[in-house]
Protein backbone atom coordinates (compact mmCIF):
# COMPACT_ATOMS: atom_id res chain seq x y z
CA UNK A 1 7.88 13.59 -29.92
CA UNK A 2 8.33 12.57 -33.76
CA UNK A 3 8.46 8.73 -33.65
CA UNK A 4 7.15 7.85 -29.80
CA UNK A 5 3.56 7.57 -28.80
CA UNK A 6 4.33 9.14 -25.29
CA UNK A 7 6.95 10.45 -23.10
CA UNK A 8 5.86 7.76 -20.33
CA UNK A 9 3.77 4.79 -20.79
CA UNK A 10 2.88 3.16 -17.53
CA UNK A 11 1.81 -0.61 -17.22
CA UNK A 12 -0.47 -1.27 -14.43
CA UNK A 13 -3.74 1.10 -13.68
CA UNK A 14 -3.76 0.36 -9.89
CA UNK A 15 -3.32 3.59 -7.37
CA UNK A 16 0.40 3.96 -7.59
CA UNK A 17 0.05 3.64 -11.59
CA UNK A 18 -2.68 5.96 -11.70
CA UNK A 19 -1.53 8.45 -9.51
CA UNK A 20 1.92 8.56 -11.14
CA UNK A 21 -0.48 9.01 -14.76
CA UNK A 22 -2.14 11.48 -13.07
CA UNK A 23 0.97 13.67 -11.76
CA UNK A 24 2.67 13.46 -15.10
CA UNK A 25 0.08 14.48 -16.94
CA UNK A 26 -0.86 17.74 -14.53
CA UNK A 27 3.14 18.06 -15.38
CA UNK A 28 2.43 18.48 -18.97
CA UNK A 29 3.72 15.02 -20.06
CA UNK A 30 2.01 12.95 -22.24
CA UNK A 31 1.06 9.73 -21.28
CA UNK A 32 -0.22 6.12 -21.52
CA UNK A 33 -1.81 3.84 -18.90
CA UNK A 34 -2.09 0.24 -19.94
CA UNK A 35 -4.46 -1.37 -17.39
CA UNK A 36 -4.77 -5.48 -18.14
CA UNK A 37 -8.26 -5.30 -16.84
CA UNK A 38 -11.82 -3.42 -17.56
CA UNK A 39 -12.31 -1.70 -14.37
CA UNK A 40 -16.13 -1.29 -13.48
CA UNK A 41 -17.09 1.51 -11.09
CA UNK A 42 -21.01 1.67 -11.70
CA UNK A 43 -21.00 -0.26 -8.36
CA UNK A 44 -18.14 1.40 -6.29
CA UNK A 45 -21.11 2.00 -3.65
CA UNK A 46 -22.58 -1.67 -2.81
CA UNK A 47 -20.68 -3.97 -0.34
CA UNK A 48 -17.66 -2.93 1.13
CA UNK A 49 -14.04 -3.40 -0.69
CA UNK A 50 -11.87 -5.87 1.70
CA UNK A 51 -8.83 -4.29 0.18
CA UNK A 52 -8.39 -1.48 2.33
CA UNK A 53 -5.39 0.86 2.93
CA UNK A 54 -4.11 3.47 5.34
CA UNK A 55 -3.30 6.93 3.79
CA UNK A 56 -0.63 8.85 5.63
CA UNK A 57 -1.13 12.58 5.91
CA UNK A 58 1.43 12.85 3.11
CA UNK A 59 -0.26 11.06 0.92
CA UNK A 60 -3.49 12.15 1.52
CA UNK A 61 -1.80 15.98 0.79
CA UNK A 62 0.05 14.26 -2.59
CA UNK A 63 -3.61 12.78 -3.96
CA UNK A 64 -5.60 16.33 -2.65
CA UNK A 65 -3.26 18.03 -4.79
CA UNK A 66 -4.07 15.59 -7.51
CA UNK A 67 -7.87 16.49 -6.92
CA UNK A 68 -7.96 13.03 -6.56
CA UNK A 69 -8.88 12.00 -2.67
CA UNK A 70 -12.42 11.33 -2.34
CA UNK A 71 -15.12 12.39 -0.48
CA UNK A 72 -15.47 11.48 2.69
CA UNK A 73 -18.87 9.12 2.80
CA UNK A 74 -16.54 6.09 3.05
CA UNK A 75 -13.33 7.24 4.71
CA UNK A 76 -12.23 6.11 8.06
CA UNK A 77 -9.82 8.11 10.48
CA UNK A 78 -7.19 6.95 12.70
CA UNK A 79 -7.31 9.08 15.03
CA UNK A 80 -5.20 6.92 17.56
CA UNK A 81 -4.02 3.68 17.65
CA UNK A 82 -3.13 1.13 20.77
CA UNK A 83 -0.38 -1.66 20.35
CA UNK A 84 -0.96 -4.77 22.65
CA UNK A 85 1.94 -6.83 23.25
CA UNK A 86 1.74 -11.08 24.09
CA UNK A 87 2.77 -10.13 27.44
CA UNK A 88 1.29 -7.02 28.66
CA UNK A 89 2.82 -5.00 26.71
CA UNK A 90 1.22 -1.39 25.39
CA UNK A 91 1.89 1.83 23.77
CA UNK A 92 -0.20 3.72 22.26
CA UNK A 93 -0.22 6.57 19.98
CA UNK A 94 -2.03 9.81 19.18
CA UNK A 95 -2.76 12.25 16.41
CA UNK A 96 -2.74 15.12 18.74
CA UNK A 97 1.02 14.08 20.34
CA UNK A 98 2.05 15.76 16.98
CA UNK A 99 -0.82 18.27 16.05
CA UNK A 100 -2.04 15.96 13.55
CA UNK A 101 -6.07 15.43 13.11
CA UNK A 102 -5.06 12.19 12.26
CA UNK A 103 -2.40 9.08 12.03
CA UNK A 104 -4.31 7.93 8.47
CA UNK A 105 -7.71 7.48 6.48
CA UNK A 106 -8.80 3.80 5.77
CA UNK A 107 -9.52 3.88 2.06
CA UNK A 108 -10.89 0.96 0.70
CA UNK A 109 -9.31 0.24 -2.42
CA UNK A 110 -12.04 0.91 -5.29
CA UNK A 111 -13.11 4.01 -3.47
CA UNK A 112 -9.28 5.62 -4.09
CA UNK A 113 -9.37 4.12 -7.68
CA UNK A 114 -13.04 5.60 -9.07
CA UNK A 115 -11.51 8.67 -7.66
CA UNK A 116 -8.33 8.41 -9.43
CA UNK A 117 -9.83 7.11 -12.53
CA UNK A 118 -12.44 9.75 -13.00
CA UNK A 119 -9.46 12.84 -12.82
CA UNK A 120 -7.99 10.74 -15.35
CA UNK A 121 -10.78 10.78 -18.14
CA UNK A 122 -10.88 14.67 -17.03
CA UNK A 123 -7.42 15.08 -17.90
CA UNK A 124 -8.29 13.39 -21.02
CA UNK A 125 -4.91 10.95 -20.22
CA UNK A 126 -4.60 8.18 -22.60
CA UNK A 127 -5.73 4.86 -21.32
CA UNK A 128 -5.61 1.35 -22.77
CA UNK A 129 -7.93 -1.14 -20.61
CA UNK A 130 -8.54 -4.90 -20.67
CA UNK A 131 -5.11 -5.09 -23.02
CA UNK A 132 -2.57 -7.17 -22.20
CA UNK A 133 1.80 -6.26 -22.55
CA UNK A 134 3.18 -9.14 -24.33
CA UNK A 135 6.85 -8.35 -25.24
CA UNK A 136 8.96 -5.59 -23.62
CA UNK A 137 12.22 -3.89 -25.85
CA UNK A 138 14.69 -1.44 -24.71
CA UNK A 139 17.16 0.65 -26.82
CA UNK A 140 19.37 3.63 -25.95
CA UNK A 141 16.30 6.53 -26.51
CA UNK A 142 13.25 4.64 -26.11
CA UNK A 143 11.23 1.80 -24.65
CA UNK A 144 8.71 0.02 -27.18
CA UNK A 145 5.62 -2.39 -25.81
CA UNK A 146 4.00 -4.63 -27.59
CA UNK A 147 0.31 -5.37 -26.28
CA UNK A 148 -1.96 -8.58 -26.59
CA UNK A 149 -3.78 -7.07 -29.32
CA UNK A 150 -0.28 -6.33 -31.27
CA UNK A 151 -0.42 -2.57 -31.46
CA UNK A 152 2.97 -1.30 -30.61
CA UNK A 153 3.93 1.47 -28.07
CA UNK A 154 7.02 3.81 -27.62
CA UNK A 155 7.93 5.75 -24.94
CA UNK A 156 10.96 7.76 -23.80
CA UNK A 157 10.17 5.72 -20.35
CA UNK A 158 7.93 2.91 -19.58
CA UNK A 159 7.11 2.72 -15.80
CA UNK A 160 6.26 -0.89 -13.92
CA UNK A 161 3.32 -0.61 -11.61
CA UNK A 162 2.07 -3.97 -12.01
CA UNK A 163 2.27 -5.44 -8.70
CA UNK A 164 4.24 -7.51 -6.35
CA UNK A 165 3.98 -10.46 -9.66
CA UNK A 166 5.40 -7.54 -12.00
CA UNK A 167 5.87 -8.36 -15.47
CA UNK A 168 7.79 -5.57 -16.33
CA UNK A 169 10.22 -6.45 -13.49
CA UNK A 170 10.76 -9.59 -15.26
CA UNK A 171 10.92 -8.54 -18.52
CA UNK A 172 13.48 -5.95 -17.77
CA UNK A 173 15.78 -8.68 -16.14
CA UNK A 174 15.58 -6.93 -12.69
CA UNK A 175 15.98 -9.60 -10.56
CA UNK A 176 14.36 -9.91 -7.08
CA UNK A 177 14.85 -11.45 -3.93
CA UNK A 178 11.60 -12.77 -2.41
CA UNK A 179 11.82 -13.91 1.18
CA UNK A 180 7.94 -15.70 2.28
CA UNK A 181 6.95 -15.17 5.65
CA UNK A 182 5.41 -18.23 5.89
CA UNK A 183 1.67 -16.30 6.95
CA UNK A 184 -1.07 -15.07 5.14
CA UNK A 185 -2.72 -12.23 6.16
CA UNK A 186 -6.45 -12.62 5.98
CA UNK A 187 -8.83 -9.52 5.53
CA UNK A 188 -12.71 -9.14 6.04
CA UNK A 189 -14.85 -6.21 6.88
CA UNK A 190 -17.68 -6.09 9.95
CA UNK A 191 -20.14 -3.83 11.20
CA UNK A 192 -19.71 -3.24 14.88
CA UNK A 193 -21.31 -3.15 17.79
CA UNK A 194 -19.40 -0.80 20.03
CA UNK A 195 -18.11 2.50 18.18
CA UNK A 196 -14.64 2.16 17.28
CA UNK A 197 -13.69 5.59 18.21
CA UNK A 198 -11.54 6.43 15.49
CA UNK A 199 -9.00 3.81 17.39
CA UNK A 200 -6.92 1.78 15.37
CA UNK A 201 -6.35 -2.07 17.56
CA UNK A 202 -3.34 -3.99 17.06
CA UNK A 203 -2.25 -7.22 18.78
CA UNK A 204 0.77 -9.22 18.72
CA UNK A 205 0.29 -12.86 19.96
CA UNK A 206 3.51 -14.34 19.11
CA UNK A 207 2.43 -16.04 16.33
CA UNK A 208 0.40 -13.73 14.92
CA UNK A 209 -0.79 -10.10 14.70
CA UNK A 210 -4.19 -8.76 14.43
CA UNK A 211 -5.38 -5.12 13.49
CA UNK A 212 -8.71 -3.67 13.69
CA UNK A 213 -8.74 -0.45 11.47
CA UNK A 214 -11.38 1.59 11.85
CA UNK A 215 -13.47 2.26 8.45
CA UNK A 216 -16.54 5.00 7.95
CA UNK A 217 -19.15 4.70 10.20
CA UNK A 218 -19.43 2.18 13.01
CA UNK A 219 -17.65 -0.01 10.11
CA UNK A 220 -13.90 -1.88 10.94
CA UNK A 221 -11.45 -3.75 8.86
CA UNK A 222 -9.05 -6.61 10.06
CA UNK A 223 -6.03 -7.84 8.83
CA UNK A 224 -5.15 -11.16 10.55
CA UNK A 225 -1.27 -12.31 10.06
CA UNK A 226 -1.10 -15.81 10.46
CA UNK A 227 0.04 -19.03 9.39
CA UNK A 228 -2.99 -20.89 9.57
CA UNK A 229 -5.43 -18.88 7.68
CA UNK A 230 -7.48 -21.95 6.64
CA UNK A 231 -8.76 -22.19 9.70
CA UNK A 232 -9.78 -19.19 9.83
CA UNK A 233 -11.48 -19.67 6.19
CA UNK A 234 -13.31 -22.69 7.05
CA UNK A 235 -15.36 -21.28 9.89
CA UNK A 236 -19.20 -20.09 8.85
CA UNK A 237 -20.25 -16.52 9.13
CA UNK A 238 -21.44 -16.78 13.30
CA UNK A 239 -18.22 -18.63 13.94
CA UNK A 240 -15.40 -16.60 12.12
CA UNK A 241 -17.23 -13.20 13.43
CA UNK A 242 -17.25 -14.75 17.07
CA UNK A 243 -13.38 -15.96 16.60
CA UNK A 244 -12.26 -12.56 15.23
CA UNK A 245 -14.12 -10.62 18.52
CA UNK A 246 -12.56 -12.85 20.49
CA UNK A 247 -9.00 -12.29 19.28
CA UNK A 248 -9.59 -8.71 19.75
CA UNK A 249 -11.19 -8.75 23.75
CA UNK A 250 -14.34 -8.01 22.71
CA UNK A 251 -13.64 -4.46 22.47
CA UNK A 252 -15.80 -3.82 19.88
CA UNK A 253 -18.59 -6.03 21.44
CA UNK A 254 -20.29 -8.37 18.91
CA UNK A 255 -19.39 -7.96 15.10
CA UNK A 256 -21.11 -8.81 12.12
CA UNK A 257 -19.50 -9.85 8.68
CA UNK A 258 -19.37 -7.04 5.78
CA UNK A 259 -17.52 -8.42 3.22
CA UNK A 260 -16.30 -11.73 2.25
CA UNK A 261 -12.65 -13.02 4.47
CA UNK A 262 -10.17 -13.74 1.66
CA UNK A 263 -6.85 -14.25 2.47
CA UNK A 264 -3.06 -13.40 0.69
CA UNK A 265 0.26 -14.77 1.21
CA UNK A 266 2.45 -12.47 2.86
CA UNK A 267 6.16 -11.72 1.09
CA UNK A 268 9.17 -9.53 1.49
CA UNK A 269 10.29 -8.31 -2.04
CA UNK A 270 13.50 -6.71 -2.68
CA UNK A 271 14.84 -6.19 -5.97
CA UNK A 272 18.63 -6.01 -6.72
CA UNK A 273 17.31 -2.38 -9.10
CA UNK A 274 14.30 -0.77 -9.88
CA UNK A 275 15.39 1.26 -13.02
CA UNK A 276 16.97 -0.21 -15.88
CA UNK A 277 17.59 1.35 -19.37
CA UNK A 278 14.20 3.42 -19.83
CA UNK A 279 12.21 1.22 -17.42
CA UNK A 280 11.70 2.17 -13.87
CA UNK A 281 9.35 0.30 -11.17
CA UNK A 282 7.15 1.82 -8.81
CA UNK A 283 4.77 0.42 -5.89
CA UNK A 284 4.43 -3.17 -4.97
CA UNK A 285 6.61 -3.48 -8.42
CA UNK A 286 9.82 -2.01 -6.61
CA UNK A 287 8.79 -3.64 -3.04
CA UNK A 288 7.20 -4.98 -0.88
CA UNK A 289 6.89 -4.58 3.58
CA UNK A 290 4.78 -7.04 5.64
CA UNK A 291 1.34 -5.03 6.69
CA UNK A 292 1.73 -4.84 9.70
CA UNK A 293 2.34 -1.12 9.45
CA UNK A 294 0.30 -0.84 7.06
CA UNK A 295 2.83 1.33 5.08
CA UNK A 296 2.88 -0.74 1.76
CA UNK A 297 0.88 1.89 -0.36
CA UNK A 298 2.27 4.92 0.93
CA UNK A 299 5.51 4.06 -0.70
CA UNK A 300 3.98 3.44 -3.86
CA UNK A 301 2.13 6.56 -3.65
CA UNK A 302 5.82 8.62 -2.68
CA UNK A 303 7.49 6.25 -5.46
CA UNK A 304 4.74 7.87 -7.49
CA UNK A 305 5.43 11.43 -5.97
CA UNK A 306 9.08 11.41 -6.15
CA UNK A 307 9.29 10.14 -10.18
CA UNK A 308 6.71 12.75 -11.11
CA UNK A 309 8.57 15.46 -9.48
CA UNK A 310 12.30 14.23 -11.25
CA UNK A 311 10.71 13.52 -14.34
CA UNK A 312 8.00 16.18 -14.94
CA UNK A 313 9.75 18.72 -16.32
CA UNK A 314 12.90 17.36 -17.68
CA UNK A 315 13.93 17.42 -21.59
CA UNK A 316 13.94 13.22 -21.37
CA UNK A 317 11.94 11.34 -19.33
CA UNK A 318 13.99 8.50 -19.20
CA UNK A 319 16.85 9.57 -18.77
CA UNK A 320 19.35 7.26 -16.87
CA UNK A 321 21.10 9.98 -14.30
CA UNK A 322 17.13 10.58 -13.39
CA UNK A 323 16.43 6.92 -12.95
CA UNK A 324 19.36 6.30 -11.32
CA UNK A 325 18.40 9.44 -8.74
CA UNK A 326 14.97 7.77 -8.62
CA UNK A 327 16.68 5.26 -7.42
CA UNK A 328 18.95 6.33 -5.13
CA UNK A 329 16.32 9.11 -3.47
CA UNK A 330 13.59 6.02 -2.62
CA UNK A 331 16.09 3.86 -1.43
CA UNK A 332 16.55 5.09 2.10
CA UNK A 333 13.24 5.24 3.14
CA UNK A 334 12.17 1.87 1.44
CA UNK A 335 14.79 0.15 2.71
CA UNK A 336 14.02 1.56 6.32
CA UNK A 337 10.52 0.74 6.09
CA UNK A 338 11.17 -3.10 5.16
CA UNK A 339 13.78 -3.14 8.04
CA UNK A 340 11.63 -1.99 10.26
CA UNK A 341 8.78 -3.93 9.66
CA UNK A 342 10.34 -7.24 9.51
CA UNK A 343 12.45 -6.29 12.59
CA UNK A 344 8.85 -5.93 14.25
CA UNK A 345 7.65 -8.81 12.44
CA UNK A 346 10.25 -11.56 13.58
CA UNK A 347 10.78 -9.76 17.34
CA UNK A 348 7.15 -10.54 17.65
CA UNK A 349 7.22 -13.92 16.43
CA UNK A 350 8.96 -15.74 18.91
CA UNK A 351 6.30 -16.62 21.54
CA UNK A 352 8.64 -19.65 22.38
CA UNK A 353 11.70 -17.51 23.53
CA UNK A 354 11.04 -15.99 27.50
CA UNK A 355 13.75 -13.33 27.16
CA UNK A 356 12.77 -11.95 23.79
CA UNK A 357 8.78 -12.00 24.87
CA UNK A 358 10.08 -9.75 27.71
CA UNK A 359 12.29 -7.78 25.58
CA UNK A 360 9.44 -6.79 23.44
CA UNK A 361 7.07 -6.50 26.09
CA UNK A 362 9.24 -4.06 28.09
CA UNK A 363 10.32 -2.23 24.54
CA UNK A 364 6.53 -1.36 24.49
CA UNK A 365 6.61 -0.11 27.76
CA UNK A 366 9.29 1.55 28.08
CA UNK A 367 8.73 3.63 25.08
CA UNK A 368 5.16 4.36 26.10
CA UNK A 369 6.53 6.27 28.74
CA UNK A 370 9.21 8.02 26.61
CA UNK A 371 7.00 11.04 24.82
CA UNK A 372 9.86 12.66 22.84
CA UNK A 373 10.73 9.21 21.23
CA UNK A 374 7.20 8.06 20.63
CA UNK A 375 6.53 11.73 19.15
CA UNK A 376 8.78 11.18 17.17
CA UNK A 377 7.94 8.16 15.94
CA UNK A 378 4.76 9.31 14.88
CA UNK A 379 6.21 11.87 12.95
CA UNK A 380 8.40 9.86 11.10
CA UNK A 381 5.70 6.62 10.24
CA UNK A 382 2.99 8.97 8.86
CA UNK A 383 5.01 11.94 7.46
CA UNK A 384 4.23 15.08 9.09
């Protein structure tokens, strides 16, 4: 490699970044992972994380063979999940409809990254924290990056996994097209009364949608989609836990807060490209879906997947017919996922429109009662 510091250097030390660092370095590739911030895990333990995600059984088989899924003291399972319409509408789904132990595991976020982070200083992978990239070059054989602190890096590829905001995405010139939904989705963590029962809650109001994830222990996660998350914000402790059980029917009797609420805007992101010459983009870099799925992450962690695999043992890493099958091979299913989930997302927001409410409402129905089709809908949402 006379004359670059790595095959790949990847911006961005979040799970898709580090995952795809970790994967190319089990490959035999040498690599660098530039993370912006100082990431502190002496305290993964205390509190609970309100950034929380659900691993598909894919995934969850992608970061096992990474060594990298952690143990289970904080991990949640999906075992089933029920779908409440605005108008008595239901379906539900279950692991077992597909021999599956589960749907997903609710990670929080830090507890996937310590894990990830420590198989990284055991791999002894290069990485460059609480730097900076300032200035981004491209030339036929090589990417070069300039960080904050004006050491210089080239690469044969330099990867974007820097977020929905990417840098590298901009730098590149890879233009995007970023449609708002006009909601935020506000998240918070409670300890419950009731068991959860492994039983992942979802409900669509019409003009918004509420999940209840179930986390380790008699612990569950919400994700509220709405568009008036300050008033949700503004409520004390009593008041927001008491509006939140409500939402949800009680089902989980009385709750009691965990972790701070915070609250995110909700986008759609679709760039024109996500490879350009020697720069690809992976994760929340490439695209974004509204969480109502909760599928967001498990394309990052398949973007992550699929590059390693192309890339891992080929003579050039960034080579542009392998970008451009990166490309091309993560298309399909990213662009299916954002269909689908803001096909969901704008048939259920339409409380105002009687035929649509019943369209939706008898969609849930009717597909409750159809086994093959729901079957295979599991299948094809979590990847077995």
């Amino acid at each position: 490699m006379k004359g670059f510091d790595a095959d790949v250097v990847i911006v961005g030390g979040g799970l898709v970044g580090a995952s795809l660092a970790l994967a190319l370095s089990r490959a035999g590739r040498q690599v660098t992972l530039v993370e912006g911030q100082q990431p502190d895990f002496s305290r993964v333990t205390e509190g609970w994380d309100a950034r929380i995600y659900a691993v598909s059984p894919a995934n969850r088989r992608f970061l096992s063979g990474l060594n990298a899924w952690p143990d289970a003291s904080r991990i949640g399972t999906i075992a089933r999940m029920e779908v409440h319409g605005d108008a008595g509408g239901e379906i539900d789904f279950d692991a077992r409809e597909v021999g599956g132990d589960a749907l997903a595991w609710i990670a929080e976020n830090r507890w996937l990254l310590a894990a990830l982070w420590a198989r990284l200083a055991e791999a002894g992978v290069d990485v460059i924290s609480g730097v900076k990239p300032a200035a981004l070059s491209t030339r036929a054989d090589a990417a070069e990056l300039e960080l904050s602190d004006g050491r210089r890096l080239a690469a044969r590829l330099l990867v974007g996994a820097d977020g929905a905001n990417s840098w590298v995405r901009e730098q590149a010139g890879l233009t995007a097209r970023v449609d708002a939904y006009g909601q935020s989705g506000v998240v918070a963590n409670f300890l419950c009364e009731r068991p959860h029962g492994d039983i992942a809650r979802q409900w669509f109001t019409g003009d918004s949608i509420l999940a209840w994830l179930p986390m380790a222990g008699n612990h569950m996660s919400m994700v509220w989609s709405t568009s008036g998350p300050d008033a949700l914000l503004e409520l004390d402790d009593d008041a927001f836990c008491a509006r939140v059980a409500e939402a949800g029917a009680s089902a989980l009797g009385q709750l009691q807060l965990a972790s701070r609420p915070a609250a995110f805007p909700l986008r759609l992101i679709r760039p024109e490209a996500v490879v350009a010459e020697r720069v690809a983009l992976v994760g929340d870099a490439a695209h974004t879906v509204h969480p109502l799925a909760g599928q967001g992450v498990n394309l990052g962690f398949q973007d992550a997947a699929t590059l390693a695999e192309l890339i891992g043992g080929a003579r050039d890493a960034g080579d542009w017919l392998l970008l451009r099958r990166y490309e091309r091979t993560r298309r399909e299913a990213v662009a299916a996922m954002q269909l689908t989930c803001d096909g969901l997302f704008k048939l259920f927001h339409g409380k105002d429109l009687p035929a649509l409410s019943w369209l939706r409402n008898t969609g849930l129905n009717l597909t409750n009662r159809l086994t093959p089709l729901k079957r295979e809908l599991v299948r094809h949402a979590i990847g077995f």
